[in-house]
C-alpha atoms as a PDB file:
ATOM      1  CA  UNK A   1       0.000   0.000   0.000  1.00  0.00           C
ATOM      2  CA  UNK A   2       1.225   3.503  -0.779  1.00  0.00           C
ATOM      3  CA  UNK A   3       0.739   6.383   1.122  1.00  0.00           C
ATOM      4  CA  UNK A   4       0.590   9.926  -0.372  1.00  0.00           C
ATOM      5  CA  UNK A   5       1.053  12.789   2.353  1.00  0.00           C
ATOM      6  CA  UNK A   6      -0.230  16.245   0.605  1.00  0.00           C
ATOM      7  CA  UNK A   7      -0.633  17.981   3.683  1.00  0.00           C
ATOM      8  CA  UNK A   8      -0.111  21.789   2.924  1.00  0.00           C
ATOM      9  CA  UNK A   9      -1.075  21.165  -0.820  1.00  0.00           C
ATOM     10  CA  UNK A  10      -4.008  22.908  -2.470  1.00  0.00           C
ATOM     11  CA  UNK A  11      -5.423  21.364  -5.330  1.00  0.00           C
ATOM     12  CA  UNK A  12      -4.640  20.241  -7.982  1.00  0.00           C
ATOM     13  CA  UNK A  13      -1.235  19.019  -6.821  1.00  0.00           C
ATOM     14  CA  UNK A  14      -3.187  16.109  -4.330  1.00  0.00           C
ATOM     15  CA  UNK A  15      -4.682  14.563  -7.092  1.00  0.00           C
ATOM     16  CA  UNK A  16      -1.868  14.487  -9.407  1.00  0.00           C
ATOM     17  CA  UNK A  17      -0.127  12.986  -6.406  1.00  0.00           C
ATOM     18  CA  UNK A  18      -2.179  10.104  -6.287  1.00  0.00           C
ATOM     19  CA  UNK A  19      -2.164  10.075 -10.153  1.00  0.00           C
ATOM     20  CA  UNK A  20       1.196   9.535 -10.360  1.00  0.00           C
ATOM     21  CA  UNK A  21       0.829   6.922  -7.132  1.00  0.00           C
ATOM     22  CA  UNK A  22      -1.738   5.013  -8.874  1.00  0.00           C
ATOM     23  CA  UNK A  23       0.861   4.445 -11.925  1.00  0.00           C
ATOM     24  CA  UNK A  24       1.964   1.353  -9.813  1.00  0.00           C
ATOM     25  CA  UNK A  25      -1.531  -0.033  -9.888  1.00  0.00           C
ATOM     26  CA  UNK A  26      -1.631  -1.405  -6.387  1.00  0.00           C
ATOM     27  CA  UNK A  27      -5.365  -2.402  -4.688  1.00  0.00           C
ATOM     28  CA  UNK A  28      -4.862   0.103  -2.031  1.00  0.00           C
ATOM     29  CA  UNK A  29      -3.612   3.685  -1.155  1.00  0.00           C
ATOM     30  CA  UNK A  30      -3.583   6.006   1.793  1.00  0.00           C
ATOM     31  CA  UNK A  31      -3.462   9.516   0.795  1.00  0.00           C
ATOM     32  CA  UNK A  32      -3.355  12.494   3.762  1.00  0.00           C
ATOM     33  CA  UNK A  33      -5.196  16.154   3.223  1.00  0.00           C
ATOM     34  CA  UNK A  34      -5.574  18.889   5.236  1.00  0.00           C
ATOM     35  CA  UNK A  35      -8.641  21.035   4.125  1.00  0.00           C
ATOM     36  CA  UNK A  36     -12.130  19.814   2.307  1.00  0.00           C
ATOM     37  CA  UNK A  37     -11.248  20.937  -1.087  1.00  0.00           C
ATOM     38  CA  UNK A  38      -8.809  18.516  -1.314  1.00  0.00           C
ATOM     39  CA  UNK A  39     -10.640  15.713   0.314  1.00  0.00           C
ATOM     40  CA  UNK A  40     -13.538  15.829  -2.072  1.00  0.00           C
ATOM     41  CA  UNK A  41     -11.382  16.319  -5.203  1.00  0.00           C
ATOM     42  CA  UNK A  42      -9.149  13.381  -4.369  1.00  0.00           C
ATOM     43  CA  UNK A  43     -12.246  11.189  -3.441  1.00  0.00           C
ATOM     44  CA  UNK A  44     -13.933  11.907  -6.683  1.00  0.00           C
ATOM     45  CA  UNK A  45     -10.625  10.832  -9.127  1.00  0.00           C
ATOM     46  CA  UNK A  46     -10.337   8.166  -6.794  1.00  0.00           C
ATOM     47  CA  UNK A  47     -14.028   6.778  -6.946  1.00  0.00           C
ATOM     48  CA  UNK A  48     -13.669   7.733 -10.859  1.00  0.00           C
ATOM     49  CA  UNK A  49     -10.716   5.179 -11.356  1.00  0.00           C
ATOM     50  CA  UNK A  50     -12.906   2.580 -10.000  1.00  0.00           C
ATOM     51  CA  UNK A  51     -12.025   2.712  -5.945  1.00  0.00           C
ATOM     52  CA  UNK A  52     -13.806   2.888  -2.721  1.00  0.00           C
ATOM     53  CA  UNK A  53     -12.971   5.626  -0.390  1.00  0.00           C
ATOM     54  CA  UNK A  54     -13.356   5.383   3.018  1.00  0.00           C
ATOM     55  CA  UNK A  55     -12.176   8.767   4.957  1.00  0.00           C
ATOM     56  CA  UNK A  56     -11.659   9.390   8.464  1.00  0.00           C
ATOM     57  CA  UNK A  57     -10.749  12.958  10.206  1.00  0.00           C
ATOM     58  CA  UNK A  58      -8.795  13.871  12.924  1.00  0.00           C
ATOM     59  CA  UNK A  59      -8.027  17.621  14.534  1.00  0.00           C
ATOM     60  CA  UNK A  60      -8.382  19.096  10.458  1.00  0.00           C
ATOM     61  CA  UNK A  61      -6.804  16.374   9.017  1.00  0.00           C
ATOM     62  CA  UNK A  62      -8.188  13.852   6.829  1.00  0.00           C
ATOM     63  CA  UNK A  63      -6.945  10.118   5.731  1.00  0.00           C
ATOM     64  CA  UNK A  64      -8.309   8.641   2.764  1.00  0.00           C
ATOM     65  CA  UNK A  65      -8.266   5.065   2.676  1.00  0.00           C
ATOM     66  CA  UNK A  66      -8.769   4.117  -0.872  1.00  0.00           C
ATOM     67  CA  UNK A  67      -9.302   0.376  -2.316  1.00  0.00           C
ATOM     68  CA  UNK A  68     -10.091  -1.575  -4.884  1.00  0.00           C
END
């Protein structure tokens, strides 16, 4: 599993993190975000490419677990 940490990135730059992540074309991925924007924008290419996204939130900070 890879894990993408775009804390203190505004979009676009977390999705073309897990872009370039998803190159590998493992089943899973963790990617970290700190505000909404990028949350929602990285769910949506995620669930786009086929994958479930789970996300959990802690003091402004938000993990994405995504899976096949």
């Amino acid at each position: 599993m890879k894990t993408v940490d775009a804390r203190g990135l505004s979009c676009p730059e977390p999705v073309i993190l897990l872009r370039k992540a998803m190159a590998s074309k493992e089943s899973a991925y963790t990617v970290l975000v700190d505000n909404a924007v990028s949350k929602e924008n990285v769910t949506r290419a995620a669930q786009h490419q086929g994958y479930k996204v789970s996300v959990s939130e802690k003091d402004g900070e938000y993990t994405l677990s995504i899976t096949r």
